[in-house]
N, C-alpha and C. Protein backbone atom coordinates (compact mmCIF):
# COMPACT_ATOMS: atom_id res chain seq x y z
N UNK A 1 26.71 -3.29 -0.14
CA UNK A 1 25.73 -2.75 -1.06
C UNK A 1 24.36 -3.29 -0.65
N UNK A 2 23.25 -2.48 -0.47
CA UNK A 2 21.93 -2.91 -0.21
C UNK A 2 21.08 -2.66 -1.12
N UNK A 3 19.90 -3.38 -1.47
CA UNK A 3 19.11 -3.74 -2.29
C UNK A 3 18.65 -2.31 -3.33
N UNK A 4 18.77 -1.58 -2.68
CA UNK A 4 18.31 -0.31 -3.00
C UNK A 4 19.76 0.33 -4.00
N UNK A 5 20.91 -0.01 -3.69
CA UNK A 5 22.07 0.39 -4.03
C UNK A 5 22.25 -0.21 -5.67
N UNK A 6 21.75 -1.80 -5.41
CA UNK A 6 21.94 -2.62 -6.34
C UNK A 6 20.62 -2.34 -7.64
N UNK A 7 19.71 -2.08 -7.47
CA UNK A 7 18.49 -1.49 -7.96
C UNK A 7 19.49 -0.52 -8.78
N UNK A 8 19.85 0.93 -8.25
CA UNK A 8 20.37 2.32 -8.81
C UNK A 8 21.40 1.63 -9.76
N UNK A 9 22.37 1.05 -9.42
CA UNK A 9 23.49 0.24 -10.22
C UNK A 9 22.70 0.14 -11.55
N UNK A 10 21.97 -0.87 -11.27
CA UNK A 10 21.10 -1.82 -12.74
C UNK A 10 20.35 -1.14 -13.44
N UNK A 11 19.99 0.15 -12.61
CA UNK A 11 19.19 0.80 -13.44
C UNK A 11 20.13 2.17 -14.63
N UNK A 12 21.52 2.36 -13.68
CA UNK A 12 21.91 3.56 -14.57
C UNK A 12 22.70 2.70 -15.50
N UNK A 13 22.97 1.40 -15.23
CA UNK A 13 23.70 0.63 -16.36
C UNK A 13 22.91 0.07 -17.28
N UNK A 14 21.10 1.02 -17.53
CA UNK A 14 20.32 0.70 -18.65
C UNK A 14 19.33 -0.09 -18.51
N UNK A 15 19.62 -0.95 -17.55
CA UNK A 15 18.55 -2.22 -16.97
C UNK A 15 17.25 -1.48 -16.95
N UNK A 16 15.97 -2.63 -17.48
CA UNK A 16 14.37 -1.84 -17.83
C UNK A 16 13.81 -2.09 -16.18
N UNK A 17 12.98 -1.44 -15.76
CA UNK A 17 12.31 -1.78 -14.28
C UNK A 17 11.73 -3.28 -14.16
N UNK A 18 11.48 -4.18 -15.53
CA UNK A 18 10.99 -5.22 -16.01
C UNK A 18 11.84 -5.97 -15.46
N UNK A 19 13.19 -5.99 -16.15
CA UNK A 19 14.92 -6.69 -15.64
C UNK A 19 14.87 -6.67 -14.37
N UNK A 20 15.05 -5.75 -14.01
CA UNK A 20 15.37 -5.95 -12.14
C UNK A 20 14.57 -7.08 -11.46
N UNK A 21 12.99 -6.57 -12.07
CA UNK A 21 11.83 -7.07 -11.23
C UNK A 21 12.29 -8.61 -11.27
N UNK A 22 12.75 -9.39 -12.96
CA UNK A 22 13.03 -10.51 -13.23
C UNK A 22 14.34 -11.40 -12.61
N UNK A 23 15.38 -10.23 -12.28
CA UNK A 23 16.60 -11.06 -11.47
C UNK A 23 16.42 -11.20 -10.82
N UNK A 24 16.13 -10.00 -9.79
CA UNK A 24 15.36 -10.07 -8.21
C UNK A 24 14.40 -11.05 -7.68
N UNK A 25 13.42 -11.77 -8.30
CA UNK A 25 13.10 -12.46 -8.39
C UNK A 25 13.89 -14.07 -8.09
N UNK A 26 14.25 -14.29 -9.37
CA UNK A 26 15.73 -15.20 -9.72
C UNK A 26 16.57 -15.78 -8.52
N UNK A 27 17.06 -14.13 -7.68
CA UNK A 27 18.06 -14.08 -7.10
C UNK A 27 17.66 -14.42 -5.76
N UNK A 28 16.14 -14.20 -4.63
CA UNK A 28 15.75 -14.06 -3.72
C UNK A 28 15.16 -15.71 -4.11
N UNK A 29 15.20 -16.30 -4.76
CA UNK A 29 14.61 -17.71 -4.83
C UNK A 29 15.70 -18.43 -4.61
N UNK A 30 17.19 -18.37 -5.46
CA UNK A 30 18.49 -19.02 -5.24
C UNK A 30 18.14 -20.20 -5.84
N UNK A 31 17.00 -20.65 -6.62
CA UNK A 31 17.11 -21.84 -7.18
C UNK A 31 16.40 -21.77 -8.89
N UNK A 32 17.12 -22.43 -9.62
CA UNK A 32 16.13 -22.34 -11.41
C UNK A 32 14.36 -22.81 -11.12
N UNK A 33 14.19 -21.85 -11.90
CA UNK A 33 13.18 -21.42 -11.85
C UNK A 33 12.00 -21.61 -13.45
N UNK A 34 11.26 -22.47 -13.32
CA UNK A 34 10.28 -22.15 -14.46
C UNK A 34 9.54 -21.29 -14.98
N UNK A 35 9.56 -20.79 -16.41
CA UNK A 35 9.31 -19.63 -16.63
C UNK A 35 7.74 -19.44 -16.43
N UNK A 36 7.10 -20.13 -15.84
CA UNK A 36 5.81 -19.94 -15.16
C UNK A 36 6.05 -19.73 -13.82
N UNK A 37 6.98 -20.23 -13.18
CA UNK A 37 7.03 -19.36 -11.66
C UNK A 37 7.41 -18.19 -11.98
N UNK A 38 8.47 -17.87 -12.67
CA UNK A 38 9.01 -16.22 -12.46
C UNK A 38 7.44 -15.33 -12.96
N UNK A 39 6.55 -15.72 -14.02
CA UNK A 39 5.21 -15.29 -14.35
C UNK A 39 4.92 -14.85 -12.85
N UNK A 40 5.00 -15.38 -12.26
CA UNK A 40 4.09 -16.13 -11.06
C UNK A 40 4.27 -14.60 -10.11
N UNK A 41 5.73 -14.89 -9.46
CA UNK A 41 6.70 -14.17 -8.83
C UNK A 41 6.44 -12.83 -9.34
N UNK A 42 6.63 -12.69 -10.18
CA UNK A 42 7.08 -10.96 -11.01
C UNK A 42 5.42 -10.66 -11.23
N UNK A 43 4.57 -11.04 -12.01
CA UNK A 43 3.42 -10.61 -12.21
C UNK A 43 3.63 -9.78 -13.26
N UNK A 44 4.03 -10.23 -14.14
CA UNK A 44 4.31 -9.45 -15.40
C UNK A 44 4.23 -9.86 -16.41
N UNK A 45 3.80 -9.33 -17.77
CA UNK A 45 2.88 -10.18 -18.91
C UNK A 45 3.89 -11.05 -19.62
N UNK A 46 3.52 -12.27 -20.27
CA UNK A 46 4.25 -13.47 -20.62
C UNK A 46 5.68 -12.42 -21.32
N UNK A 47 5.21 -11.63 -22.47
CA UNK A 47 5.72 -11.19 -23.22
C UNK A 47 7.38 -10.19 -22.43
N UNK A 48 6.62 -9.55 -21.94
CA UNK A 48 7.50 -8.50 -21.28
C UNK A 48 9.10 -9.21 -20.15
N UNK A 49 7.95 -10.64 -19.63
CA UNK A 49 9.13 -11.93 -18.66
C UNK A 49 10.10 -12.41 -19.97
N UNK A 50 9.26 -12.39 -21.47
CA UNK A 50 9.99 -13.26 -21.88
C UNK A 50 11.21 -12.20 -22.67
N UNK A 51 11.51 -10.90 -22.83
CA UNK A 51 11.72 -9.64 -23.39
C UNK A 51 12.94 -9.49 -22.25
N UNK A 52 12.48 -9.85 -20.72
CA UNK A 52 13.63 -9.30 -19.91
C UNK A 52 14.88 -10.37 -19.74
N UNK A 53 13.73 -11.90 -20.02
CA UNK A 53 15.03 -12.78 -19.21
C UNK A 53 15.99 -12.88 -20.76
N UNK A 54 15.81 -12.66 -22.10
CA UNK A 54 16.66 -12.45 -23.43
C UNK A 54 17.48 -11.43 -22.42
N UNK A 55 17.56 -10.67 -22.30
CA UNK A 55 18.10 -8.95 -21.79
C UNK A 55 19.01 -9.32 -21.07
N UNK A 56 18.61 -9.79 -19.80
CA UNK A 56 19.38 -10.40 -19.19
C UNK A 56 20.52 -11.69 -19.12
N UNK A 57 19.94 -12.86 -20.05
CA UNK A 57 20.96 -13.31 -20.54
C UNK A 57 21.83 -12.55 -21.28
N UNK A 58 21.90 -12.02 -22.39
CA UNK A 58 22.67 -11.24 -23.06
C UNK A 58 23.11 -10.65 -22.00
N UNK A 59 23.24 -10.15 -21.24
CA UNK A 59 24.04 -9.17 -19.78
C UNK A 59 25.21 -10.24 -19.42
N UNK A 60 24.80 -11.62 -18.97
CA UNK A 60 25.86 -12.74 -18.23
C UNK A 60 24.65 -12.66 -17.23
N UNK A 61 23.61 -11.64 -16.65
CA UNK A 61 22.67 -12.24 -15.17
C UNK A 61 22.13 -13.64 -14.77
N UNK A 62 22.01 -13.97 -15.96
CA UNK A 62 20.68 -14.80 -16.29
C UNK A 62 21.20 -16.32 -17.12
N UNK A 63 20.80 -17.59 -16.60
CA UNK A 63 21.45 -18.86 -17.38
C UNK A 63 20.13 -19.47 -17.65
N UNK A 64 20.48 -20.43 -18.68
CA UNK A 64 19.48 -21.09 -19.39
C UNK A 64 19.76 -22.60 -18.84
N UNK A 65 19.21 -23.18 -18.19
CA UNK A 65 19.38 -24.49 -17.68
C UNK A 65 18.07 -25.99 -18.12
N UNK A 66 18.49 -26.22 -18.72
CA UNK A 66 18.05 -27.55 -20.10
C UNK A 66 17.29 -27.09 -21.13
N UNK A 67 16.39 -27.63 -21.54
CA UNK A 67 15.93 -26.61 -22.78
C UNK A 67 14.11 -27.54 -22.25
N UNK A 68 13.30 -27.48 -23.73
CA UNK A 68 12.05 -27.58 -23.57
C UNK A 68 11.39 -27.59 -22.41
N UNK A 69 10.64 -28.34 -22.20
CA UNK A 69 9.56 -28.13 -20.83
C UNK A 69 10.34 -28.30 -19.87
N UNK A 70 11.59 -29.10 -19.53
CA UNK A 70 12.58 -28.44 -18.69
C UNK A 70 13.23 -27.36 -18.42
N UNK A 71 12.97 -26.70 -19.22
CA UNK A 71 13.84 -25.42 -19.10
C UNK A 71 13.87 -24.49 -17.77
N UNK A 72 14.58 -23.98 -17.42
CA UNK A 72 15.04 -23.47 -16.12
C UNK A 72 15.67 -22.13 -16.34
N UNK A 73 15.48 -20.89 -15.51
CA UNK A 73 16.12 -20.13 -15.35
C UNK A 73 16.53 -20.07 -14.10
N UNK A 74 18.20 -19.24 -14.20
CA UNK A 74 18.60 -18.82 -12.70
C UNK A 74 19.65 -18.05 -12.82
N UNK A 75 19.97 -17.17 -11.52
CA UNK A 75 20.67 -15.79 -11.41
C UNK A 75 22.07 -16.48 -11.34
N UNK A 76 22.87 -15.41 -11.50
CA UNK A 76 24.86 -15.80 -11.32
C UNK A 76 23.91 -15.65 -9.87
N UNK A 77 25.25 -15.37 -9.28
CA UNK A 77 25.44 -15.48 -7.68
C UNK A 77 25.76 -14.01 -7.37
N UNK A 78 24.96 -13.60 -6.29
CA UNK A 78 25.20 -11.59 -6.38
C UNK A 78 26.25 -11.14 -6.70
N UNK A 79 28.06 -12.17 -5.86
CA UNK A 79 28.85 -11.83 -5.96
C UNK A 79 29.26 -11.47 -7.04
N UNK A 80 28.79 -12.56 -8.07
CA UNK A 80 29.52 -12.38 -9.53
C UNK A 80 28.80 -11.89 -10.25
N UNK A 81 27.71 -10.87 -10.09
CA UNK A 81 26.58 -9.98 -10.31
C UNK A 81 27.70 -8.45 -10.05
N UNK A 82 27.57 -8.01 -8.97
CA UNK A 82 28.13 -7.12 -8.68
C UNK A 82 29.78 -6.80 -8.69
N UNK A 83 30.61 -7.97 -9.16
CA UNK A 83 31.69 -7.83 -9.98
C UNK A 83 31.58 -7.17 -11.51
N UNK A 84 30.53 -8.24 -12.13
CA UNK A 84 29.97 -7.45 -13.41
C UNK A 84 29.63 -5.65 -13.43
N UNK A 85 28.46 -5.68 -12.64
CA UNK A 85 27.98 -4.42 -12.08
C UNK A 85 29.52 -3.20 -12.30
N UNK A 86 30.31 -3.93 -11.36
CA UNK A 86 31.49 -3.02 -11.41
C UNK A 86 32.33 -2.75 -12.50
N UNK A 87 31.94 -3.80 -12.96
CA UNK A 87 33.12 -3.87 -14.53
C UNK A 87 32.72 -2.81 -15.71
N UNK A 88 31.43 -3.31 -15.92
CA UNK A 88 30.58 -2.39 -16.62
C UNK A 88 30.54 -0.74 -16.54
N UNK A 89 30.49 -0.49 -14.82
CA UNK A 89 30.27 0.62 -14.47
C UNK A 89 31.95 1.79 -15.16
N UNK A 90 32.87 0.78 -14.16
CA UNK A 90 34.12 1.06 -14.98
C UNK A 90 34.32 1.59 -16.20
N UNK A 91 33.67 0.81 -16.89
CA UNK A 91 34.10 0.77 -18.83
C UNK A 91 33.02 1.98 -19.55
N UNK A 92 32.37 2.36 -18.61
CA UNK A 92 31.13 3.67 -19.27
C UNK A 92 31.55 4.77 -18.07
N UNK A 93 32.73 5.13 -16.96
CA UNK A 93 33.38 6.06 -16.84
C UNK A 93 34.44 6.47 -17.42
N UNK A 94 35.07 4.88 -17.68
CA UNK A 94 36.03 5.67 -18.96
C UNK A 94 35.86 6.14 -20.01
N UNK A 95 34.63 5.58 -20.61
CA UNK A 95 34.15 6.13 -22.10
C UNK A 95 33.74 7.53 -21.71
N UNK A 96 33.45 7.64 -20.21
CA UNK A 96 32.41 9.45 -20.26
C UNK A 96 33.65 9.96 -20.52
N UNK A 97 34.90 9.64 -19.78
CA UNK A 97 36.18 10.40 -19.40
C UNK A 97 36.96 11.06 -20.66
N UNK A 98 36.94 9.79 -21.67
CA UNK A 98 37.30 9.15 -22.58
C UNK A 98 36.80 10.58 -23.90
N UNK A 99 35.28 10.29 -23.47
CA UNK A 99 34.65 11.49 -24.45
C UNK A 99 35.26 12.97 -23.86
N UNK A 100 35.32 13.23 -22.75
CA UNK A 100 35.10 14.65 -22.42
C UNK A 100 36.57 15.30 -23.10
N UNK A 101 37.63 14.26 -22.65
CA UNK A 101 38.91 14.84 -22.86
C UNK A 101 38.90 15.28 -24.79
N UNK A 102 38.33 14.25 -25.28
CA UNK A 102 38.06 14.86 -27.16
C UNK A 102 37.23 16.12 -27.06
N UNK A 103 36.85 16.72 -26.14
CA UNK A 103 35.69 17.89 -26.64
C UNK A 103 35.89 19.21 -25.78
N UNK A 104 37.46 18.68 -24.81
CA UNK A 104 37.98 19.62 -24.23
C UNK A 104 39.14 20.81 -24.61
């Protein structure tokens, strides 16, 4: 899967162009990250960084590593990104499948 592949994934599984910008980020660094670097990195308003990396935790993408002025963000690992990716994708073909056969 190439970057471009993984983008289409995240995006038809709902992910905002904000999210991506914020894992991608995350993920091309490989190390936690202060939420003034990802500012930094992404270039995107406090509000909107702070809107995606909620989003993304709630997903499993995204970990919270210590809390106050320590606080840290950082990505799963692609692998276990794109296991998710798959799982997900799975569970909203069966629901399409799922629907069509009730309306057939």
């Amino acid at each position: 899967m190439d970057l471009a592949d993984f983008q289409d994934m995240l995006r038809a599984l709902g992910a905002k162009h904000s999210e991506i910008r914020v894992l991608l980020a995350l993920m091309r660094v490989a190390r936690p990250l202060r939420f003034a670097e990802i500012l930094e990195l992404t270039g995107l308003s406090d509000r909107t960084v702070r809107l995606a990396l909620r989003s993304l935790r709630d997903m499993g993408y995204v970990h919270v590593v210590g809390h106050g002025r320590s606080t840290r963000y950082v990505s799963e690992t692609p692998g276990k990104i794109a296991e998710m990716l798959k799982k997900r994708m799975e569970e909203r073909i069966s629901a399409i499948l799922t629907h069509l056969q009730f309306h057939s």
